[in-house]
C-alpha atoms as a PDB file:
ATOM      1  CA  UNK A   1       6.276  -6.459  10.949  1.00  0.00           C
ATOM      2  CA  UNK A   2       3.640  -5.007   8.881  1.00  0.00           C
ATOM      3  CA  UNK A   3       4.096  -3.835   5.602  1.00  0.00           C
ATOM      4  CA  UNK A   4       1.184  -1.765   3.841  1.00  0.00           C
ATOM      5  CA  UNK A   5       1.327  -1.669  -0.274  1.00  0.00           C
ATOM      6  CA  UNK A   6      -0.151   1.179  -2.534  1.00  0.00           C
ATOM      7  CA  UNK A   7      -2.493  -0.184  -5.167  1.00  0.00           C
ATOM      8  CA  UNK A   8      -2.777   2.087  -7.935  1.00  0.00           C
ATOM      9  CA  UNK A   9       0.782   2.423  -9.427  1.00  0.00           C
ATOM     10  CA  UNK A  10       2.594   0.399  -6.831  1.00  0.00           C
ATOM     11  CA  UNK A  11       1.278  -3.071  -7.142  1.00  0.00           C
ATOM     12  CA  UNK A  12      -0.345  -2.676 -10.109  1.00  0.00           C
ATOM     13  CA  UNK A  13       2.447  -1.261 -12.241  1.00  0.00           C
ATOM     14  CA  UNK A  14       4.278  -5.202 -11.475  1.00  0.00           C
ATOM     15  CA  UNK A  15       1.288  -7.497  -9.977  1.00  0.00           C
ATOM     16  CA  UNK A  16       3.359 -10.419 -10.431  1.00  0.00           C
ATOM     17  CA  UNK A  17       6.281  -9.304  -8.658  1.00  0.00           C
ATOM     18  CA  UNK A  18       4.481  -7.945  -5.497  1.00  0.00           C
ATOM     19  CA  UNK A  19       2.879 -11.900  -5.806  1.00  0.00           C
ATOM     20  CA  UNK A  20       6.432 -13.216  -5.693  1.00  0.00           C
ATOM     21  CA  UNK A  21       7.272 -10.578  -2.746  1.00  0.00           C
ATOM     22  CA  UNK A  22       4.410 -11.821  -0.807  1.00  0.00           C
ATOM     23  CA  UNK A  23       4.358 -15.317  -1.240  1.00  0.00           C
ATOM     24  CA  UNK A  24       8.539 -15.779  -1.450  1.00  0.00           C
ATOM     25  CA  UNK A  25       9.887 -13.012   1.235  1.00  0.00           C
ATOM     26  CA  UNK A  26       7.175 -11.141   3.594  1.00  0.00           C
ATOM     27  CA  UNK A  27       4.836 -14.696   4.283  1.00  0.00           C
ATOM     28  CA  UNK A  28       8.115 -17.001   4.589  1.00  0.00           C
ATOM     29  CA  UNK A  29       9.829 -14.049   6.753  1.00  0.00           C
ATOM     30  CA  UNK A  30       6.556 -14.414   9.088  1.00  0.00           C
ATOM     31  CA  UNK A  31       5.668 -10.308   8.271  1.00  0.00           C
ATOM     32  CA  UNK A  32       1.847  -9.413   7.723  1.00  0.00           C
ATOM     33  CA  UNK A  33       1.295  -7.502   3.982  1.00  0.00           C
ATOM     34  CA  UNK A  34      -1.869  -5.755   3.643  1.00  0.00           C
ATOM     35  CA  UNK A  35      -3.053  -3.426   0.571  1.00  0.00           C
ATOM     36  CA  UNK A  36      -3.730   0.540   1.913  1.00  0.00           C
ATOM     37  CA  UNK A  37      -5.136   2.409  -1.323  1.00  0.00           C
ATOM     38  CA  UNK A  38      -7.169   5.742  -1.505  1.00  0.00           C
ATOM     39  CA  UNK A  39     -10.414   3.797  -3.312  1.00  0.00           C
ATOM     40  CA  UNK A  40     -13.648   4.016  -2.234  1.00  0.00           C
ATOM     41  CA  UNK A  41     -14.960   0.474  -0.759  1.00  0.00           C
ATOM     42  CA  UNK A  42     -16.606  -1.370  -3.652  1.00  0.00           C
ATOM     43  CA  UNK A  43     -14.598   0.496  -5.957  1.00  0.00           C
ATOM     44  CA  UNK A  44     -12.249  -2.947  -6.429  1.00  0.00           C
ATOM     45  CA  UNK A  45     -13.779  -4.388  -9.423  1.00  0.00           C
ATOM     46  CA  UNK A  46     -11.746  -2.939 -11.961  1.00  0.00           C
ATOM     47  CA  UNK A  47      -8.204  -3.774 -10.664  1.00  0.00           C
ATOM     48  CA  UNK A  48      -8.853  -7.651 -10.895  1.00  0.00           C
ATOM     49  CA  UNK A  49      -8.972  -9.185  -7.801  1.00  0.00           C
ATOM     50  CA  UNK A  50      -7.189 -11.712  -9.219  1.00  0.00           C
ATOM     51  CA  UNK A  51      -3.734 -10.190  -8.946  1.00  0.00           C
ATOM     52  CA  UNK A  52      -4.251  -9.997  -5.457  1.00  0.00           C
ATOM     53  CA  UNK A  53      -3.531 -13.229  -2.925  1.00  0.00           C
ATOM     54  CA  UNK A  54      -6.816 -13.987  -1.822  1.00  0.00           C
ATOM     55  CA  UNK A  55      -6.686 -13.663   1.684  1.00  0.00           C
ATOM     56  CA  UNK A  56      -4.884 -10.489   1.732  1.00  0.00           C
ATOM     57  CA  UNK A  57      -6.365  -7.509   3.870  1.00  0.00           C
ATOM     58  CA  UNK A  58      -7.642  -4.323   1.760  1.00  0.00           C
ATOM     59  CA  UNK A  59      -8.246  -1.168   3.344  1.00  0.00           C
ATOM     60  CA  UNK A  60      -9.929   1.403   1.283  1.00  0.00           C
ATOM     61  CA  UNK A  61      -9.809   4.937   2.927  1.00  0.00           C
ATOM     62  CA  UNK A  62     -12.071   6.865   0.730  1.00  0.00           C
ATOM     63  CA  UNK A  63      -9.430   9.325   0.106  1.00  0.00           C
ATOM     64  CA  UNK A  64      -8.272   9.975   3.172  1.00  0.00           C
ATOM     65  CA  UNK A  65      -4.935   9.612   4.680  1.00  0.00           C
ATOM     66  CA  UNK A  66      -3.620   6.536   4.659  1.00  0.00           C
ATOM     67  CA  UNK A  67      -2.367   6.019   8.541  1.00  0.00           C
ATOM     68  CA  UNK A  68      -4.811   7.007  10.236  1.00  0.00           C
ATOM     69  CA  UNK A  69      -7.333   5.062   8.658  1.00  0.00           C
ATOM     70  CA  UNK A  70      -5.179   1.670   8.821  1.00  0.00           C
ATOM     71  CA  UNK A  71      -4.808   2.517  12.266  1.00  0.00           C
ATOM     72  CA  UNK A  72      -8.383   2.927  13.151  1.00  0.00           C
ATOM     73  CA  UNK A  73      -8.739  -0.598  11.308  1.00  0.00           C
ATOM     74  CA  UNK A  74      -6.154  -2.298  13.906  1.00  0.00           C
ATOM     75  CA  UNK A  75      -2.913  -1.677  11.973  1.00  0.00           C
ATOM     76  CA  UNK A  76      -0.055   0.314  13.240  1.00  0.00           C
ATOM     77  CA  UNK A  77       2.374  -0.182   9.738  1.00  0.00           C
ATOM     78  CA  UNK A  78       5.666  -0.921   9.980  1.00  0.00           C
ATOM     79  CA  UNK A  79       6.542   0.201   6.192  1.00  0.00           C
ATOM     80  CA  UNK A  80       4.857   1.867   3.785  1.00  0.00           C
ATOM     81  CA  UNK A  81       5.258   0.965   0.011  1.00  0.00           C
ATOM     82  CA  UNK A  82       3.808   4.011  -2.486  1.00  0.00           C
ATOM     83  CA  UNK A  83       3.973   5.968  -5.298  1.00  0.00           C
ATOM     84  CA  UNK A  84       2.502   8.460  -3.631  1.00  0.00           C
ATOM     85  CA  UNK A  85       4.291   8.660  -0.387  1.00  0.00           C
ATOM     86  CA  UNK A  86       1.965  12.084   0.903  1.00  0.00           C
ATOM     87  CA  UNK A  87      -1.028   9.746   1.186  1.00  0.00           C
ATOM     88  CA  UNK A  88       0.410   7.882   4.364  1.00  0.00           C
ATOM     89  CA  UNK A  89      -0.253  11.047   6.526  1.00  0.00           C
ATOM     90  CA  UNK A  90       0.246  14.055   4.189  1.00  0.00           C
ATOM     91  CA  UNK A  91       3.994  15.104   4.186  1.00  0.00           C
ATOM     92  CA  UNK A  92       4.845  17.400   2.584  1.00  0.00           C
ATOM     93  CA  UNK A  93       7.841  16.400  -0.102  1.00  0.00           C
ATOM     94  CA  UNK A  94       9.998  18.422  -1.256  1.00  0.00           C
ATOM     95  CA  UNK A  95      12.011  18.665  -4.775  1.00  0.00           C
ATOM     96  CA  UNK A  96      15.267  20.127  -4.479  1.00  0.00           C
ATOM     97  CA  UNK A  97      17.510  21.045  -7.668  1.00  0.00           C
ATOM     98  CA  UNK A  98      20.732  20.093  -7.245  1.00  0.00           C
ATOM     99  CA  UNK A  99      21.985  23.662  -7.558  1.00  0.00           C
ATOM    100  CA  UNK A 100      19.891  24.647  -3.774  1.00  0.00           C
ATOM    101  CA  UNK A 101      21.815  21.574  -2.226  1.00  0.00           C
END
């Protein structure tokens, strides 16, 4: 399985924890994690590498939506972990008061 996590607000609201999901569950489980944020490449400096495990995968997408650029980089995801859940392809979501339910 492969499971693609959100940088900005996902991973790094709890760096350590993510670490601990990695390392502990996903790598022992035999699933593939790789890192799908909206940066620009080379914008990665200021997020500290080091809260990442080194040899995971990062794919910037400039922006753009998040699915169709980790597929064009030989990734069909599994699950998608974000804060931002309209970056994977662009749904729409919707906020219904409990009143219109």
């Amino acid at each position: 399985m492969i499971i693609a996590i959100d940088l900005d607000n996902t991973w790094t609201r709890d760096p350590l924890f993510w670490n601990e999901f990695y390392f502990r569950s996903t790598k022992r489980h035999g699933h593939q994690v790789i890192m799908a944020t909206a940066r620009k490449e080379g914008d990665d400096d200021d997020f500290g590498r080091w809260s990442l495990p080194k040899n995971m995968e990062i794919i910037f997408t400039n922006g753009n939506f998040k699915r169709e650029v980790c597929k064009k980089a030989g990734y069909d995801v599994d699950i998608w972990i974000d804060d931002t859940p309209s970056m994977v392809d662009g749904g729409l979501l919707l906020n219904f008061d409990d009143k219109e339910l």
